[in-house]
Each structure stands twice: as structure tokens, then as C-alpha cells.
PDB file of N, CA and C in Angstrom:
ATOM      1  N   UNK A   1      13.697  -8.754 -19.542  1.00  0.00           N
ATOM      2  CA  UNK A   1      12.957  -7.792 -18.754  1.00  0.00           C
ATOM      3  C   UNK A   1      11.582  -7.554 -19.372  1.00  0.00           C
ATOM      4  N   UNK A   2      10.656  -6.970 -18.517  1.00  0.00           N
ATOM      5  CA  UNK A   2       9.470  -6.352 -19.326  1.00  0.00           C
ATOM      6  C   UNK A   2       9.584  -5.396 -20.394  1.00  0.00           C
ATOM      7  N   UNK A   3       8.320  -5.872 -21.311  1.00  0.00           N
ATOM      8  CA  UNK A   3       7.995  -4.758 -22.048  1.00  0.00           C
ATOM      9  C   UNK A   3       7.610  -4.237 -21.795  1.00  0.00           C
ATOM     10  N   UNK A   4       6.813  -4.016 -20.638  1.00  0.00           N
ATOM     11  CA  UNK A   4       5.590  -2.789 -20.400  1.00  0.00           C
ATOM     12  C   UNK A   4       6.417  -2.139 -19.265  1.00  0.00           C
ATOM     13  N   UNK A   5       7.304  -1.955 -19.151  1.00  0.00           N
ATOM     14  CA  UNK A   5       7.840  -1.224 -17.513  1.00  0.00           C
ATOM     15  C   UNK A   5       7.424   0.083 -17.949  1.00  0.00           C
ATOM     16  N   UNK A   6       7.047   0.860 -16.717  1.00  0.00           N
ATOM     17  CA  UNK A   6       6.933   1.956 -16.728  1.00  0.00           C
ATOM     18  C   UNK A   6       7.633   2.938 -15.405  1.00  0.00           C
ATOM     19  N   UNK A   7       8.301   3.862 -14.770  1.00  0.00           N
ATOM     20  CA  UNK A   7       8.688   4.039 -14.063  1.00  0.00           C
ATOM     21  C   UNK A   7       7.672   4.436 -13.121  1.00  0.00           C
ATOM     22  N   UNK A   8       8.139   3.918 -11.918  1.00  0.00           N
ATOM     23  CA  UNK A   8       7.375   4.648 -10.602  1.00  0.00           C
ATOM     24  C   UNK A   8       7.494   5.945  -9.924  1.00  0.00           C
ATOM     25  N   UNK A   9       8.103   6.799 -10.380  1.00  0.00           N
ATOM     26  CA  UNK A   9       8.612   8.230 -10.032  1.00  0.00           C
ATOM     27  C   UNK A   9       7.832   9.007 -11.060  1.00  0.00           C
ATOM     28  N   UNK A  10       8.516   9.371 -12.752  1.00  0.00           N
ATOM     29  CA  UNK A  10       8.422  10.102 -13.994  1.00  0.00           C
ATOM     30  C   UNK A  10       7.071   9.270 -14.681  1.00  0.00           C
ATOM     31  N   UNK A  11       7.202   8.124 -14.720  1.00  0.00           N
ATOM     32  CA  UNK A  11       6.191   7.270 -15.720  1.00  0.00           C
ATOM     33  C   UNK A  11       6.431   7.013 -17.171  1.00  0.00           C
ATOM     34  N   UNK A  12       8.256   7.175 -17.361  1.00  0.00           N
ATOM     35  CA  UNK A  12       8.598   6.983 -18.573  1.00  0.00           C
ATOM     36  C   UNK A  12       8.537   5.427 -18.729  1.00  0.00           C
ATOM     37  N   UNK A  13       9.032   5.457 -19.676  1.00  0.00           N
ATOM     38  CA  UNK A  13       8.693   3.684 -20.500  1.00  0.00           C
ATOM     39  C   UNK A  13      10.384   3.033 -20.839  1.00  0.00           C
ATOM     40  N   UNK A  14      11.431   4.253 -20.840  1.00  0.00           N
ATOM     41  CA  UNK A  14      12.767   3.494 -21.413  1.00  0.00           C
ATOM     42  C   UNK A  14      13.559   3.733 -20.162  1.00  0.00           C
ATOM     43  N   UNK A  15      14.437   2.323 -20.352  1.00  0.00           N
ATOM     44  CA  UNK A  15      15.103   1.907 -19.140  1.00  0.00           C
ATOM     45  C   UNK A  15      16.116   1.410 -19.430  1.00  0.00           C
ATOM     46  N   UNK A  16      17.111   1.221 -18.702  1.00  0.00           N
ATOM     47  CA  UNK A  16      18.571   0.414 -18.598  1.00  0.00           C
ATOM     48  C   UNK A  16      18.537  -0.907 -17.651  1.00  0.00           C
ATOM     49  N   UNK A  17      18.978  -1.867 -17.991  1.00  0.00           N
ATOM     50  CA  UNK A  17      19.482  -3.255 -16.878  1.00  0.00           C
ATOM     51  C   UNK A  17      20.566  -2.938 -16.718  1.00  0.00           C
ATOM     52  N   UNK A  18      20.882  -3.997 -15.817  1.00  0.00           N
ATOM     53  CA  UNK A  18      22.541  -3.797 -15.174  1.00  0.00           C
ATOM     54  C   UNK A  18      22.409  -4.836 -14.131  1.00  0.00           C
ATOM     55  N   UNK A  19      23.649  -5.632 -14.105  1.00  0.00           N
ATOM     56  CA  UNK A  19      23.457  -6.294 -12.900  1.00  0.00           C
ATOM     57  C   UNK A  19      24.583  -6.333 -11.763  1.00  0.00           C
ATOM     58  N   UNK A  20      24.534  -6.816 -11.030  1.00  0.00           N
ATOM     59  CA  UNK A  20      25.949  -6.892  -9.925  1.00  0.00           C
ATOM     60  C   UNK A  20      25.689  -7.736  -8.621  1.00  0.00           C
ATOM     61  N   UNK A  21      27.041  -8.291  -8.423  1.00  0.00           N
ATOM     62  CA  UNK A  21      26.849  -9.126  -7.550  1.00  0.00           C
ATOM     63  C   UNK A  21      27.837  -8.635  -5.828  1.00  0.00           C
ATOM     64  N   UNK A  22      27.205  -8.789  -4.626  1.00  0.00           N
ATOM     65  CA  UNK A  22      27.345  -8.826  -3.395  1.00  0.00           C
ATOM     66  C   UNK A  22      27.615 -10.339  -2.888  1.00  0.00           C
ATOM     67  N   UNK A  23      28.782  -9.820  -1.283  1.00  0.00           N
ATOM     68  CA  UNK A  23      28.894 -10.695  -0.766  1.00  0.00           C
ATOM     69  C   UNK A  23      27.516 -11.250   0.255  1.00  0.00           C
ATOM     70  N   UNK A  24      27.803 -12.239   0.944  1.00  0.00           N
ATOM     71  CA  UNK A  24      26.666 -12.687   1.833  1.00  0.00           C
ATOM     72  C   UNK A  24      27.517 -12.478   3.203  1.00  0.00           C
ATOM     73  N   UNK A  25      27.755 -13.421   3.479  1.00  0.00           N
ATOM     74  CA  UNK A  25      28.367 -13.706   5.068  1.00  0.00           C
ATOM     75  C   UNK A  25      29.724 -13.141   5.344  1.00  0.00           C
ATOM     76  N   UNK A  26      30.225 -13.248   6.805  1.00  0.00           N
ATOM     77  CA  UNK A  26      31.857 -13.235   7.062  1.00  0.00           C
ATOM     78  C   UNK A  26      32.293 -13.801   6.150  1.00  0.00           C
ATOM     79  N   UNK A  27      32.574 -15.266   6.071  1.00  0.00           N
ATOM     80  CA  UNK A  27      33.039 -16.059   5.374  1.00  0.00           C
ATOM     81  C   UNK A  27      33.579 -16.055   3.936  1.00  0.00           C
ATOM     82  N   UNK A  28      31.901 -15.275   3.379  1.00  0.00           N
ATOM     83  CA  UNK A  28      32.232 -14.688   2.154  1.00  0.00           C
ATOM     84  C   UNK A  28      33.201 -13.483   2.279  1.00  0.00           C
ATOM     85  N   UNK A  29      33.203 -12.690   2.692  1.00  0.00           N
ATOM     86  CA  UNK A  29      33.712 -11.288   2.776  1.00  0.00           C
ATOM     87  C   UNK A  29      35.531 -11.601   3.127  1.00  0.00           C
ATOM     88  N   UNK A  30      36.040 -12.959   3.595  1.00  0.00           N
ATOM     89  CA  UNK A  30      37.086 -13.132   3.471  1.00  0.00           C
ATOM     90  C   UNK A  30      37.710 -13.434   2.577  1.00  0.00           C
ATOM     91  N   UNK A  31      36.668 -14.673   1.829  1.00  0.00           N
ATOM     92  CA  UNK A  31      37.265 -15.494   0.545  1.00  0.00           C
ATOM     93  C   UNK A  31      37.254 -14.557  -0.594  1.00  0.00           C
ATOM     94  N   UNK A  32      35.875 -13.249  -0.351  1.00  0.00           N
ATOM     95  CA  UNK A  32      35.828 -12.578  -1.635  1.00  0.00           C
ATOM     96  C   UNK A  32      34.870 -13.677  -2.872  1.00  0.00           C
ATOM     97  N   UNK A  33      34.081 -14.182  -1.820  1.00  0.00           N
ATOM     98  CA  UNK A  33      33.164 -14.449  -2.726  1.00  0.00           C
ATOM     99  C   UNK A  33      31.762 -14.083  -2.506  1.00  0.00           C
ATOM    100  N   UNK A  34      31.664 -13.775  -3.842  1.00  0.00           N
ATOM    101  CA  UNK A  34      30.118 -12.682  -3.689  1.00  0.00           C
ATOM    102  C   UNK A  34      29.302 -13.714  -4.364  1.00  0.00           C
ATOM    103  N   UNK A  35      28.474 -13.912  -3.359  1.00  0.00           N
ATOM    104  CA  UNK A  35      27.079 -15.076  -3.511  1.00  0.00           C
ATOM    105  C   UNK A  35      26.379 -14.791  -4.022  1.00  0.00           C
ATOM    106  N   UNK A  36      25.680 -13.080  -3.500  1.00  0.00           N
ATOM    107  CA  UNK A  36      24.440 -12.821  -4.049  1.00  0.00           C
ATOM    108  C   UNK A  36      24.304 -11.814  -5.604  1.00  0.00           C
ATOM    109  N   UNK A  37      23.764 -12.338  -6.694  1.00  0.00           N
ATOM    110  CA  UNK A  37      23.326 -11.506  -7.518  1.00  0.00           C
ATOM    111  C   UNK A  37      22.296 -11.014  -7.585  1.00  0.00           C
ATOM    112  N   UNK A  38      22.310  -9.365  -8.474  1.00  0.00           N
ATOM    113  CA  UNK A  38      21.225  -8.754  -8.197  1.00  0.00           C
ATOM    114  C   UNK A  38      21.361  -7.945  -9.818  1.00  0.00           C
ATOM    115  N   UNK A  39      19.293  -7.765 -10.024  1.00  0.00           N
ATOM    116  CA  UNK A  39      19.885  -7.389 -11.414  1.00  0.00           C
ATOM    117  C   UNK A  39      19.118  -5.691 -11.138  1.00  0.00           C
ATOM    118  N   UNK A  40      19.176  -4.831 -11.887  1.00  0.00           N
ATOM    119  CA  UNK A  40      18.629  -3.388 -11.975  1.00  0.00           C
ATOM    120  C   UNK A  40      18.082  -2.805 -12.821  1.00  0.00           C
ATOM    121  N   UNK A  41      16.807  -2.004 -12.751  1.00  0.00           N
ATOM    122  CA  UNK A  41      16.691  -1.551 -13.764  1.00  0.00           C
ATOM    123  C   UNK A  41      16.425  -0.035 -13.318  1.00  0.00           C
ATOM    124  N   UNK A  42      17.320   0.303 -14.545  1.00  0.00           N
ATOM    125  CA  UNK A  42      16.844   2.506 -14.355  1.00  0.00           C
ATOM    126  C   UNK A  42      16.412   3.007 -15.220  1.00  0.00           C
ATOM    127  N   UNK A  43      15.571   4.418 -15.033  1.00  0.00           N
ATOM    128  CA  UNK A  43      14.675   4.390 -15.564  1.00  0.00           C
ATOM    129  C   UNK A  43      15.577   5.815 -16.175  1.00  0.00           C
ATOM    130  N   UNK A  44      15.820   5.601 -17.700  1.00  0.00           N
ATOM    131  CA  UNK A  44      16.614   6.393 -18.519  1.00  0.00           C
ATOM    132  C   UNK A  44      16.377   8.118 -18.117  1.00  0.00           C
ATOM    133  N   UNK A  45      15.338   8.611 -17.748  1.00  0.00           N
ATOM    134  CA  UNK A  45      15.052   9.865 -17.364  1.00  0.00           C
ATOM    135  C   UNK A  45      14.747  10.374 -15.816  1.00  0.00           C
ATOM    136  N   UNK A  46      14.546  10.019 -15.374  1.00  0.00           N
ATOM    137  CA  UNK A  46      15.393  10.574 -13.715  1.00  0.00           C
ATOM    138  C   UNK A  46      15.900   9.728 -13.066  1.00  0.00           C
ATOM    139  N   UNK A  47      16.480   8.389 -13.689  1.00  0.00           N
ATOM    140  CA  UNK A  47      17.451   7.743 -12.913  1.00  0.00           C
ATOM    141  C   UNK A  47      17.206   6.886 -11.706  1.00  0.00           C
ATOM    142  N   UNK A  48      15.611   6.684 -11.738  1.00  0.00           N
ATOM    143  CA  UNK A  48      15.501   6.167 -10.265  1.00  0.00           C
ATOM    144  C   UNK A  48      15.809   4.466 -10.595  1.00  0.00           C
ATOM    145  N   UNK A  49      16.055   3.969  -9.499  1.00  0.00           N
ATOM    146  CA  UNK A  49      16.459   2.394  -9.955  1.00  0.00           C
ATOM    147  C   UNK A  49      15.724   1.699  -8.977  1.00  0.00           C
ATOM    148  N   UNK A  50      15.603   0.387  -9.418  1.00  0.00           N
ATOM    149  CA  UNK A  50      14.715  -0.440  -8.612  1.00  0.00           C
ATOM    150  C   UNK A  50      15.554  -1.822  -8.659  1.00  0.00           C
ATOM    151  N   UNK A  51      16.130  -2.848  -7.495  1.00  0.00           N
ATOM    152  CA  UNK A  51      17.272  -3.913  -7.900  1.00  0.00           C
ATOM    153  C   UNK A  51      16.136  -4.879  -7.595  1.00  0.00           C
ATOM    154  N   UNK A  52      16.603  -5.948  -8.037  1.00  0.00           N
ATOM    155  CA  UNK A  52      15.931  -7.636  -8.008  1.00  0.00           C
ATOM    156  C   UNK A  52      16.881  -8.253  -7.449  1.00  0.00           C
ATOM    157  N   UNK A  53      16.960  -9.291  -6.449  1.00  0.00           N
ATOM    158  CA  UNK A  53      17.415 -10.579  -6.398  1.00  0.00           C
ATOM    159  C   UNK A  53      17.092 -11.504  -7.509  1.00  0.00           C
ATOM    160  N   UNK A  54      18.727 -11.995  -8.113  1.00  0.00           N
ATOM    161  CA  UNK A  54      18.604 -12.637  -9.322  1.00  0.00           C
ATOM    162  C   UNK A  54      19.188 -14.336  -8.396  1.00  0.00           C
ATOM    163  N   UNK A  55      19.306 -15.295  -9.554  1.00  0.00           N
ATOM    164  CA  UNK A  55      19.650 -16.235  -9.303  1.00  0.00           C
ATOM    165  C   UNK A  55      20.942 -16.289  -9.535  1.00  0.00           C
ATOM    166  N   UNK A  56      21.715 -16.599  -8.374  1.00  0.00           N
ATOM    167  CA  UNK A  56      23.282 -17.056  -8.277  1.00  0.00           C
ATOM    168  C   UNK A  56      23.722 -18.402  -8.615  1.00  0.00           C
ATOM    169  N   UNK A  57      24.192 -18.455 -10.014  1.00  0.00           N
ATOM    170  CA  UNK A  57      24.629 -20.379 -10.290  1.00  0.00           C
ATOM    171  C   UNK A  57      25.867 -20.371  -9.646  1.00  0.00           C
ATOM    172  N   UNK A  58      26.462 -21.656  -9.480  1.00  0.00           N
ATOM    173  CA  UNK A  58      27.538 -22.083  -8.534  1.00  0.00           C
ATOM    174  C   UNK A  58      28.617 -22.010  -9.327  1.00  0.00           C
ATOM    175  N   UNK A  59      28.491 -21.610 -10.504  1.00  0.00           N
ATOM    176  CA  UNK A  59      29.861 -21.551 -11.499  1.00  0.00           C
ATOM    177  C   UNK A  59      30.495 -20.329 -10.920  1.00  0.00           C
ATOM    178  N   UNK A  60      29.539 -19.287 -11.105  1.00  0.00           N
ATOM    179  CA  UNK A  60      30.101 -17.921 -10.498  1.00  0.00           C
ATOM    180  C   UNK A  60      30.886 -18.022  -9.685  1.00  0.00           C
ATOM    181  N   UNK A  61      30.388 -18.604  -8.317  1.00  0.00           N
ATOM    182  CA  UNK A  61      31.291 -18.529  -7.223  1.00  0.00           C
ATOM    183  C   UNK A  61      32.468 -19.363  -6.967  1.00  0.00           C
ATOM    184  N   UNK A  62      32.550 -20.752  -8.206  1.00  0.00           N
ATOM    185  CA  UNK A  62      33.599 -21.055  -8.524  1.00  0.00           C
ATOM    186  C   UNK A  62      34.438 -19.867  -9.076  1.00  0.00           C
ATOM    187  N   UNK A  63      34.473 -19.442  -9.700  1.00  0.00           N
ATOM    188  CA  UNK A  63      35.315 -18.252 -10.652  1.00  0.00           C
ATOM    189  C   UNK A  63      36.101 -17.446  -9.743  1.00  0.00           C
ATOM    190  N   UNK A  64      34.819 -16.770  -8.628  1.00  0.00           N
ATOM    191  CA  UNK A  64      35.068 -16.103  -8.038  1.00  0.00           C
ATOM    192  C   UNK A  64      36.255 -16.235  -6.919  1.00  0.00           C
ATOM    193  N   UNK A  65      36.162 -17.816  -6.472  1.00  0.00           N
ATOM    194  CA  UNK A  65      37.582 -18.181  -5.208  1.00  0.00           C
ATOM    195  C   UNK A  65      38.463 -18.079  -6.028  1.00  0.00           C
ATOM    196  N   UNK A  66      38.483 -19.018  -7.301  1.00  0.00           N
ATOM    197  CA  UNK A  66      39.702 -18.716  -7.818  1.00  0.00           C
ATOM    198  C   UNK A  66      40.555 -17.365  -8.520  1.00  0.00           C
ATOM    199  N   UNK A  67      39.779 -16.421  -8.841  1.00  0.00           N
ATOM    200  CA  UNK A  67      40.462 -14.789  -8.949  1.00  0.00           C
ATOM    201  C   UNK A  67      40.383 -14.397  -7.800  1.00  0.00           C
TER     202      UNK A  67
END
């Protein structure tokens, strides 16, 4: 992540990542496979968050049919 983030709400400087992943289509939403990742960052003092579209490798969604 950046060093220089600053929040867009407060204008603090310290933050949290986090990431998580969503389904895409029907298809997905049957098999329970979640295509899309997304990563987050919040901003340690009022909490506001801002998500990214991250890159989804195909291992994931291997993993994912099979659990």
C-alpha cells in the first residue's frame, strides 16, 4: 500500500488493509465461487473505508470449488 495515504474525510495518515473476496455471476453464486477480489483500506480514526478491485489468480477459485 502507500506511504503517503492520507484519509479523505479526517486527513489522518494511519490505516488498516483488509481484503475480501465476492461472487460474480449466477453461476458463481451456485458453485460458491467468488471470482472477484477486493482489497480495503480504513482509515484507523473515523473508519471511513475506501475498496480496490484487486487481482483474482485462478488458484483461488480452484480452492474455492473444491471447499
Amino acid at each position: 500500500m502507500a506511504t503517503n495515504f492520507r484519509c479523505a474525510k479526517c486527513a489522518n495518515t494511519e490505516y488498516e488493509t483488509s481484503e475480501f473476496r465476492a461472487t460474480g455471476g449466477f453461476l458463481s453464486k451456485i458453485f460458491d465461487i467468488q471470482s472477484r477480489k477486493f482489497t480495503t483500506v480504513t482509515c484507523t480514526r473515523c473508519k471511513y473505508t475506501e475498496i480496490y478491485k484487486a487481482e483474482s489468480g485462478a488458484l483461488g477459485n480452484i480452492f474455492d470449488l473444491f471447499t
